[in-house]
N, C-alpha and C. Protein backbone atom coordinates (compact mmCIF):
# COMPACT_ATOMS: atom_id res chain seq x y z
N UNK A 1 -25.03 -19.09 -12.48
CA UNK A 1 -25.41 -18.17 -11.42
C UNK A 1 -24.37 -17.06 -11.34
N UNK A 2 -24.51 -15.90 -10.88
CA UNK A 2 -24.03 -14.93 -10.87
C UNK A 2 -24.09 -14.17 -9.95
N UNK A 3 -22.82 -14.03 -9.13
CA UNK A 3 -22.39 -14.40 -7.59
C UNK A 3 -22.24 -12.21 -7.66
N UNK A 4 -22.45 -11.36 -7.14
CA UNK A 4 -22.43 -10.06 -6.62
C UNK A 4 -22.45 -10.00 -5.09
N UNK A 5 -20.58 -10.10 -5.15
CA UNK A 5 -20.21 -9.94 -3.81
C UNK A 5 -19.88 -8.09 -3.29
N UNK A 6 -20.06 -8.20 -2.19
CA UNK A 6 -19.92 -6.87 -0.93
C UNK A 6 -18.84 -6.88 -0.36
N UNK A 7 -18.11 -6.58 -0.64
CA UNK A 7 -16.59 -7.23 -0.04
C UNK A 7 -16.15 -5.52 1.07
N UNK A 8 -15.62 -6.03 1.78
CA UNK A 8 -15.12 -5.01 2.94
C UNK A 8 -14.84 -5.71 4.03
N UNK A 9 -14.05 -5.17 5.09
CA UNK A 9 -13.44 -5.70 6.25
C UNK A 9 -14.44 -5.63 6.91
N UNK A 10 -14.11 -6.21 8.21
CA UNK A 10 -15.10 -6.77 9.20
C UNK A 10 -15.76 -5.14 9.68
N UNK A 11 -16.61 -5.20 10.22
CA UNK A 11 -17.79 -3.96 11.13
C UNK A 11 -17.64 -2.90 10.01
N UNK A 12 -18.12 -2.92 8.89
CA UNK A 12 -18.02 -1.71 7.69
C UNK A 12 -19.46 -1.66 7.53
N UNK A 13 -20.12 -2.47 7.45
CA UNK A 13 -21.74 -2.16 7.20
C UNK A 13 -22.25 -3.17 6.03
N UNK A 14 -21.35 -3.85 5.90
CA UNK A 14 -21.52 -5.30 4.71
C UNK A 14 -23.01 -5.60 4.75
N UNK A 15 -23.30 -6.10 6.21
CA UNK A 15 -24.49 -6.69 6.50
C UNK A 15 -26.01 -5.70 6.55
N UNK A 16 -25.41 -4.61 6.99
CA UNK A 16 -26.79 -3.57 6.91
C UNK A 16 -27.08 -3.35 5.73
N UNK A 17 -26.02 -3.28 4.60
CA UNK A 17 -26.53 -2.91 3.14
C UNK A 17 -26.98 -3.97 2.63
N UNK A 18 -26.56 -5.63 2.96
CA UNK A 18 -26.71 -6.30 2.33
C UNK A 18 -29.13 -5.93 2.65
N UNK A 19 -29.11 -6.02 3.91
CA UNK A 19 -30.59 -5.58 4.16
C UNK A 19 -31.54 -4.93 3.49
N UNK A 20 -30.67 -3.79 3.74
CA UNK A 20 -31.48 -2.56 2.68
C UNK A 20 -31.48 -3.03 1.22
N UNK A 21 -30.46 -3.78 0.52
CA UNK A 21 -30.59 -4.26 -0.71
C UNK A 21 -32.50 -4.83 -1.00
N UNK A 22 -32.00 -5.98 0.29
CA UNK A 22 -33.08 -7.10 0.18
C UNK A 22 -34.87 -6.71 0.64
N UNK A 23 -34.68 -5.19 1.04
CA UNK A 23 -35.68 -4.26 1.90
C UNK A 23 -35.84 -3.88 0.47
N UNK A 24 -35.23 -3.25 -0.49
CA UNK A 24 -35.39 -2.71 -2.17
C UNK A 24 -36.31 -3.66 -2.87
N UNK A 25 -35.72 -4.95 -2.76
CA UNK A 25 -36.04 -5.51 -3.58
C UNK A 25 -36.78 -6.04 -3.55
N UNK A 26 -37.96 -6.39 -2.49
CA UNK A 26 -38.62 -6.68 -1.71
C UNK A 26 -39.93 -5.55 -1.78
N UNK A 27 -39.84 -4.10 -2.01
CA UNK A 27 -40.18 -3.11 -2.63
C UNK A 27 -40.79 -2.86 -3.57
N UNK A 28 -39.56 -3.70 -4.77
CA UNK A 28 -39.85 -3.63 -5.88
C UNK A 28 -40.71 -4.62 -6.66
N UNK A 29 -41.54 -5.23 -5.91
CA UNK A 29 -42.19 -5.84 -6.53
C UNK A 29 -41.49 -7.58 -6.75
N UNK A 30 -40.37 -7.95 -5.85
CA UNK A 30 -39.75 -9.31 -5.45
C UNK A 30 -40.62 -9.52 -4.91
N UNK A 31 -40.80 -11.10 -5.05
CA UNK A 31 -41.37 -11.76 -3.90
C UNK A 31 -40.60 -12.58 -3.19
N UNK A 32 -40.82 -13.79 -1.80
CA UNK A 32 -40.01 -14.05 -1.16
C UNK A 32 -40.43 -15.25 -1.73
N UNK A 33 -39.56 -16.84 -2.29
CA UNK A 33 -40.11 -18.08 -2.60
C UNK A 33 -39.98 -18.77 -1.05
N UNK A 34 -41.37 -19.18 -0.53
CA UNK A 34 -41.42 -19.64 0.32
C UNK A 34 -40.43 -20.60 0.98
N UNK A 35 -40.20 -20.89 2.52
CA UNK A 35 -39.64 -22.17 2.72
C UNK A 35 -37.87 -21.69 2.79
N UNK A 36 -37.47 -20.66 2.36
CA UNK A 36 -36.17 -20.46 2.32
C UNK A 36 -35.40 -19.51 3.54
N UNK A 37 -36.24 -18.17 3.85
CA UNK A 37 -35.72 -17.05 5.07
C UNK A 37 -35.45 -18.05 6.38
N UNK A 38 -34.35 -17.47 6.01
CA UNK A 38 -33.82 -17.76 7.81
C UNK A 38 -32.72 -16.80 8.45
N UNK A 39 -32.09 -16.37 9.66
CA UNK A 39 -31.01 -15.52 10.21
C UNK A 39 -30.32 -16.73 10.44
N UNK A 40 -29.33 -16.13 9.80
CA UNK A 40 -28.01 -17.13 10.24
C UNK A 40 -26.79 -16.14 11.18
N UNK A 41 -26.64 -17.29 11.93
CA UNK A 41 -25.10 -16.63 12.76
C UNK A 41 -25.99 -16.33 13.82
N UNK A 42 -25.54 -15.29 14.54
CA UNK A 42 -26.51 -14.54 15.64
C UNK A 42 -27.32 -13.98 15.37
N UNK A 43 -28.55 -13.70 15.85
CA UNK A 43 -29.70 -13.29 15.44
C UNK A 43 -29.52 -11.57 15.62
N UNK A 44 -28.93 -11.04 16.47
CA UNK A 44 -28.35 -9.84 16.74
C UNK A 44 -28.20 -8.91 15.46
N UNK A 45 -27.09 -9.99 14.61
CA UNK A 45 -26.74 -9.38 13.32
C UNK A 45 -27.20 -9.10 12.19
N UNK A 46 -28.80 -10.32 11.93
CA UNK A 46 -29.45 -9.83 11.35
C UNK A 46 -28.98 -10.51 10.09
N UNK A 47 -28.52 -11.47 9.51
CA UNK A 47 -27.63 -11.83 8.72
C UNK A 47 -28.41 -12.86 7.71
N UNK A 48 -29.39 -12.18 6.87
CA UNK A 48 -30.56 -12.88 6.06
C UNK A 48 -30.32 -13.99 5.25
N UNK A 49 -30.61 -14.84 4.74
CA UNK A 49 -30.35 -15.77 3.79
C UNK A 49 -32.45 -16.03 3.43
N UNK A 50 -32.53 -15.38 2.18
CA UNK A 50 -33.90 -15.82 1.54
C UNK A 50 -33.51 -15.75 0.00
N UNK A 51 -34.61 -16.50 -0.82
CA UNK A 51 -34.58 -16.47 -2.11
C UNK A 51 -35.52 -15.78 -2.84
N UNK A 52 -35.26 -14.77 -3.34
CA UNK A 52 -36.59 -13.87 -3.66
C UNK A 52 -37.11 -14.12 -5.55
N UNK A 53 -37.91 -13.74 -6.19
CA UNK A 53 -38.46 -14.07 -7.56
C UNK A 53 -39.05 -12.81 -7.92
N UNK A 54 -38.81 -12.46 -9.32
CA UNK A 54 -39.26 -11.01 -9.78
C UNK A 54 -39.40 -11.45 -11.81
N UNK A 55 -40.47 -11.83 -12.13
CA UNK A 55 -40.54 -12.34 -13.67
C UNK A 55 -39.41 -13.11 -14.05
N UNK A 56 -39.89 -14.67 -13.19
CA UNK A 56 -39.43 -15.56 -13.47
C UNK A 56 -37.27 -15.69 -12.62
N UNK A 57 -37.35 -14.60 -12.60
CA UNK A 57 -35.73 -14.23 -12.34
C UNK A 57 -35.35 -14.46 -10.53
N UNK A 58 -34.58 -15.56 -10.02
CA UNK A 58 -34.15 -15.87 -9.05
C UNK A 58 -33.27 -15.24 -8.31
N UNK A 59 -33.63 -14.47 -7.37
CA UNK A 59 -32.02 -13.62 -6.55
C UNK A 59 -31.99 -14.37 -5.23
N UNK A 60 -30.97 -14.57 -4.70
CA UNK A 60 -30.65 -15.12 -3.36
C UNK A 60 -30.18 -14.25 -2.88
N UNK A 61 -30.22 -13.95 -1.62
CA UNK A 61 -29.82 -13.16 -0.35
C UNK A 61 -29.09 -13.96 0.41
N UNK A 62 -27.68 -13.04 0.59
CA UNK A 62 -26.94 -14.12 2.07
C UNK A 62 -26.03 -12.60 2.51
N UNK A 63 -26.25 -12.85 3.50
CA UNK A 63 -26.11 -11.56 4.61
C UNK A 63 -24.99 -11.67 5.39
N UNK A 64 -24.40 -12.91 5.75
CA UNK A 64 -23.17 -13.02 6.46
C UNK A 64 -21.92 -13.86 5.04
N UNK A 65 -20.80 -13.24 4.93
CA UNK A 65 -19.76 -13.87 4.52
C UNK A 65 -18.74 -13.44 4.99
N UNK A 66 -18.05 -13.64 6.55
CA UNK A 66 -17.48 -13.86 7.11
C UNK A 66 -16.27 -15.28 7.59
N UNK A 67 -17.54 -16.11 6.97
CA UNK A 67 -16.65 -17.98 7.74
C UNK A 67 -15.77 -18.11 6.27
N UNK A 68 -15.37 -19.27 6.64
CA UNK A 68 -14.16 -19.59 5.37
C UNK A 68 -14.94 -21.28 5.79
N UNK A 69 -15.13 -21.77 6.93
CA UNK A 69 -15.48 -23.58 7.14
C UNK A 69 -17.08 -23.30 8.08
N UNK A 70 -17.51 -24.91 8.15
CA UNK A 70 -18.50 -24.53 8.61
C UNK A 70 -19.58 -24.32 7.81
N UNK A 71 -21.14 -24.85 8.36
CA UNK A 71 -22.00 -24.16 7.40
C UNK A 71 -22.55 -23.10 7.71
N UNK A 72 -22.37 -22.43 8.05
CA UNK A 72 -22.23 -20.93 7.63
C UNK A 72 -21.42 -20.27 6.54
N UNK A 73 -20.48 -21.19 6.00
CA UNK A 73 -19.37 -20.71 5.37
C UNK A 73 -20.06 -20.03 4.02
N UNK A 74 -19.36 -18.84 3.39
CA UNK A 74 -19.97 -18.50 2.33
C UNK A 74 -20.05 -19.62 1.22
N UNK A 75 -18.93 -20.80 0.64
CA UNK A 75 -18.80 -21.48 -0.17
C UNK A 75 -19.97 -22.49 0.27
N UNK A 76 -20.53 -22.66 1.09
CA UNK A 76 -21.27 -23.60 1.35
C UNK A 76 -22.78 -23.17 0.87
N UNK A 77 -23.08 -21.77 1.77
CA UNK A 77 -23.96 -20.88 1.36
C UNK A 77 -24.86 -20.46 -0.14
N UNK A 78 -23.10 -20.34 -1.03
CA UNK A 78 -23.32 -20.18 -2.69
C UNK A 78 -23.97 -21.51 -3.26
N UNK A 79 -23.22 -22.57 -2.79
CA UNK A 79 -23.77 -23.61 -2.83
C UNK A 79 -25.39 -24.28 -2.72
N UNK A 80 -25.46 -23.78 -1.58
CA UNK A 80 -27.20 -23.95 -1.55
C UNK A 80 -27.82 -23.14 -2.36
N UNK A 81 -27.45 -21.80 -2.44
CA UNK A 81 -28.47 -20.85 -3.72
C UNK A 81 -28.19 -21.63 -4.83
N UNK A 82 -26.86 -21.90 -4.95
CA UNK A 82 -26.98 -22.58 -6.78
C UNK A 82 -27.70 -24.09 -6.40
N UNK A 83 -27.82 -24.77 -6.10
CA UNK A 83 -28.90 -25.71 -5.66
C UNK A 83 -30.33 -25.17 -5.60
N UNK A 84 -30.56 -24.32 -5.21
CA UNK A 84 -32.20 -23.78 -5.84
C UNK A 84 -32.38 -23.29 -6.81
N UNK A 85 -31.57 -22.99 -7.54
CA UNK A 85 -31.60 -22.40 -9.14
C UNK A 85 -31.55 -21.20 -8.93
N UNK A 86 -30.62 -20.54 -8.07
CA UNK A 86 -30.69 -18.85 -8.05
C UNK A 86 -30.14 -18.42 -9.61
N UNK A 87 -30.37 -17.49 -10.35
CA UNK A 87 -29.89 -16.60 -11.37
C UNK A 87 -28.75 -15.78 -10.72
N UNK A 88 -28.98 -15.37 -9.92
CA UNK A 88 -28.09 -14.15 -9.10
C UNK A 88 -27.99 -14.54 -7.50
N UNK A 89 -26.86 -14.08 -7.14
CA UNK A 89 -26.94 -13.62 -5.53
C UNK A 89 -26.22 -13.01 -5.37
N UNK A 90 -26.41 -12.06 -3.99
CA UNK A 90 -26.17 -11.31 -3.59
C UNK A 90 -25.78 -11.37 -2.70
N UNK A 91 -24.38 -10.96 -1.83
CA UNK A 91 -23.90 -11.50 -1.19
C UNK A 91 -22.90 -10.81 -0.15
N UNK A 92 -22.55 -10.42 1.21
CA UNK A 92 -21.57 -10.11 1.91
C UNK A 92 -20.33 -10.87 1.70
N UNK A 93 -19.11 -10.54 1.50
CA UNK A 93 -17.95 -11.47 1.64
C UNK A 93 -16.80 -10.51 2.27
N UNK A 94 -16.00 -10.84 3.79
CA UNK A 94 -15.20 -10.31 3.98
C UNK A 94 -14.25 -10.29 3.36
N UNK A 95 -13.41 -9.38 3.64
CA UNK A 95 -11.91 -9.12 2.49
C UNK A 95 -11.04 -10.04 3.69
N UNK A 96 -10.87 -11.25 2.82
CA UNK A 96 -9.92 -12.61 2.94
C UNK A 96 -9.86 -13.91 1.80
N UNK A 97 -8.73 -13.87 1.29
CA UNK A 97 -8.04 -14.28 0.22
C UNK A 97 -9.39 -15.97 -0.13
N UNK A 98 -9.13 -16.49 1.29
CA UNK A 98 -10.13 -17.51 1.39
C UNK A 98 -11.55 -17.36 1.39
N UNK A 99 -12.18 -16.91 1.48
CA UNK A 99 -13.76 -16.18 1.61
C UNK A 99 -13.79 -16.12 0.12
N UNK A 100 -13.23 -14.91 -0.41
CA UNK A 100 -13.05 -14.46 -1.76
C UNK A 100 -13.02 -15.92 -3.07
N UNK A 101 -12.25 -16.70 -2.73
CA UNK A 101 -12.27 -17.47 -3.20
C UNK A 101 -13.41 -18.38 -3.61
N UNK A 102 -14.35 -18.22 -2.51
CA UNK A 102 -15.88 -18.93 -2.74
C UNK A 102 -16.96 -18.12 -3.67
N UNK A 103 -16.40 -17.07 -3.81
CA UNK A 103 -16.98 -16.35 -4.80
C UNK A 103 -16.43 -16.56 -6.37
N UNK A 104 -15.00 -16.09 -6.61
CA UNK A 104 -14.79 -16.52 -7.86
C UNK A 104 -14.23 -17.81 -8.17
N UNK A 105 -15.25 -18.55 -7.40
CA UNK A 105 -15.36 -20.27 -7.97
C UNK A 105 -16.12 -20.36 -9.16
N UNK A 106 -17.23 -18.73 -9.02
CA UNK A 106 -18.15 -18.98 -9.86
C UNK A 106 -17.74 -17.96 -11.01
N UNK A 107 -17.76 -18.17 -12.47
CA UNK A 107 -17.20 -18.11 -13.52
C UNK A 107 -18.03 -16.38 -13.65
N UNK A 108 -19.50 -16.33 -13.51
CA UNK A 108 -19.53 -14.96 -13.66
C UNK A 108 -19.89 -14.51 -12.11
N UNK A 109 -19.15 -14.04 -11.41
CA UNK A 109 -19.02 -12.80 -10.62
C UNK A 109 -18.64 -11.59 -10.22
N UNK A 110 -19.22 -10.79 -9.23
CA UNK A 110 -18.62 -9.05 -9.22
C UNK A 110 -18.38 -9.09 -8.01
N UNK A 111 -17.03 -8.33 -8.14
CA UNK A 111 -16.85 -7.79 -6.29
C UNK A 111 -17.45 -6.68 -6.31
N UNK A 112 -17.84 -5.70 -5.41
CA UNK A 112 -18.18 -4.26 -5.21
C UNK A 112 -17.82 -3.81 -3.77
N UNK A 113 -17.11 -2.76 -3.79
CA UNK A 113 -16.58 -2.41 -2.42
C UNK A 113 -17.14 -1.78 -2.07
N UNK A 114 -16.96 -1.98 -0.14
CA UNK A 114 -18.06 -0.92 0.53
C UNK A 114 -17.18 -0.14 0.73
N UNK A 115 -18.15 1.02 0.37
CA UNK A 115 -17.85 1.92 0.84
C UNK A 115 -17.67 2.81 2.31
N UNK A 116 -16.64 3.29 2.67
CA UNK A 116 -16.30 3.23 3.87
C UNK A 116 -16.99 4.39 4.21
N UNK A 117 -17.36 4.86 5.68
CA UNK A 117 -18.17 5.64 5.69
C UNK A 117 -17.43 7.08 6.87
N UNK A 118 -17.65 7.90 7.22
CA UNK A 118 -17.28 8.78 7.37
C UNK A 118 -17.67 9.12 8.82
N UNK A 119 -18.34 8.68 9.11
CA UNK A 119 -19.04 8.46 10.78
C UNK A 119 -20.17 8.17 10.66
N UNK A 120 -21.10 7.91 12.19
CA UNK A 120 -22.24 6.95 12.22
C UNK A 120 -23.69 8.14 11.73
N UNK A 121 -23.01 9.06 11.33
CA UNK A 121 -24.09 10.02 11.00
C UNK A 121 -24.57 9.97 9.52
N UNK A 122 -23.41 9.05 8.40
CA UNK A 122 -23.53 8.95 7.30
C UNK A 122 -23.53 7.53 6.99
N UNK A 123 -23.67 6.62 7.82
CA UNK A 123 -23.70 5.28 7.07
C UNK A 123 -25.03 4.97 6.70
N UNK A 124 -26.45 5.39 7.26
CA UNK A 124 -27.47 5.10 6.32
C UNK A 124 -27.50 5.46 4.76
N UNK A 125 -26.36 6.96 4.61
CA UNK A 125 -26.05 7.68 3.44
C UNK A 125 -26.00 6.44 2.90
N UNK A 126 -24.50 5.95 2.94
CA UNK A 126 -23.11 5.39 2.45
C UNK A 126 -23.62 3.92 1.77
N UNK A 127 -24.41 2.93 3.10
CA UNK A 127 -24.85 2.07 3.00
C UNK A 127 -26.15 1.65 1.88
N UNK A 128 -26.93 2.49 1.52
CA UNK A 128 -28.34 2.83 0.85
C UNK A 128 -27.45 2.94 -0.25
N UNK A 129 -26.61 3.74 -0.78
CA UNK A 129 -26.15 4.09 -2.48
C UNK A 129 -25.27 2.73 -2.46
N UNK A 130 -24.78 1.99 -1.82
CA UNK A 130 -24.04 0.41 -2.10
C UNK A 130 -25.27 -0.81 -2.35
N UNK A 131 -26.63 -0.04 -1.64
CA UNK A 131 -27.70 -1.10 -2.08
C UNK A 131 -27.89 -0.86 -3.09
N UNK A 132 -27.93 0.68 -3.58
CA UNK A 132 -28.51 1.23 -5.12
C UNK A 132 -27.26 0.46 -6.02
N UNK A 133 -25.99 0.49 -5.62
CA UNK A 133 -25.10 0.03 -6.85
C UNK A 133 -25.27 -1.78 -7.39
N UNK A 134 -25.83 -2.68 -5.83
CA UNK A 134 -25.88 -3.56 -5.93
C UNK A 134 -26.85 -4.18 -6.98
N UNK A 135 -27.84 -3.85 -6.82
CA UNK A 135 -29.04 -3.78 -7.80
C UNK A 135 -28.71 -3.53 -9.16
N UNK A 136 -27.92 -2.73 -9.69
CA UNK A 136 -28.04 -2.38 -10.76
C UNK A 136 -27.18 -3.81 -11.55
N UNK A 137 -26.26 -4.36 -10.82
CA UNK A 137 -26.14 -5.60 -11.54
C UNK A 137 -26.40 -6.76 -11.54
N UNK A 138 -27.92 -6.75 -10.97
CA UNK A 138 -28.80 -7.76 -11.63
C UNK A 138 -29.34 -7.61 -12.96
């Protein structure tokens, strides 16, 4: 499996892009494999976890990586996608040494940084071209 983490500090827009990713791909002709969508964390945040399918090819969605324990925790999280046979996921992970770590447990993964944004007038900008970069390494 092949872990494409979002890495950025806390309130950067991790979670809105991780959306718009899953709003793309979802677009593009993904489908959702039943039995899997759910919001995790507060419902407020919006923080997706589904498993989507596009010719044969498995992507997982997880929208919050914030926890380090807990199931919420991202390591726990990766865990369940690689338990459904994800190919890929896609993934929020805050910038913390521990978080990070649940990512390159897995032998092929990418960090990609968010990009920070410039005020609230440009983060649909900012956020949308981090979904476009995310995608491209599936």
């Amino acid at each position: 499996m092949k872990v494409i983490a979002l890495t950025g500090s806390e309130n950067t827009g991790k979670s809105h892009t991780i959306n718009i990713t899953y709003c793309f791909l979802l677009g593009n002709s993904y489908v959702q494999i039943p039995g899997h969508f759910r919001i995790l964390g507060k419902p407020d945040f919006e923080d997706v976890f589904d498993i989507l399918q596009k010719d044969g090819k498995k992507v997982g969605i997880i929208g919050m990586g914030d926890y380090i324990k807990g199931d919420g925790s991202l390591k726990k999280l990766l865990a369940e996608m690689q338990g459904h046979g994800c190919d890929f996921v896609i993934c929020a992970c805050r910038d913390n040494p521990k978080i990070e770590a649940a990512v390159r447990a897995y032998p092929s993964h990418i960090f990609v940084a968010k990009t920070p944004s410039t005020g609230r007038e440009n983060d649909r900008i900012v956020n949308t071209k981090d979904a476009i970069s995310l995608i491209t390494h599936l």
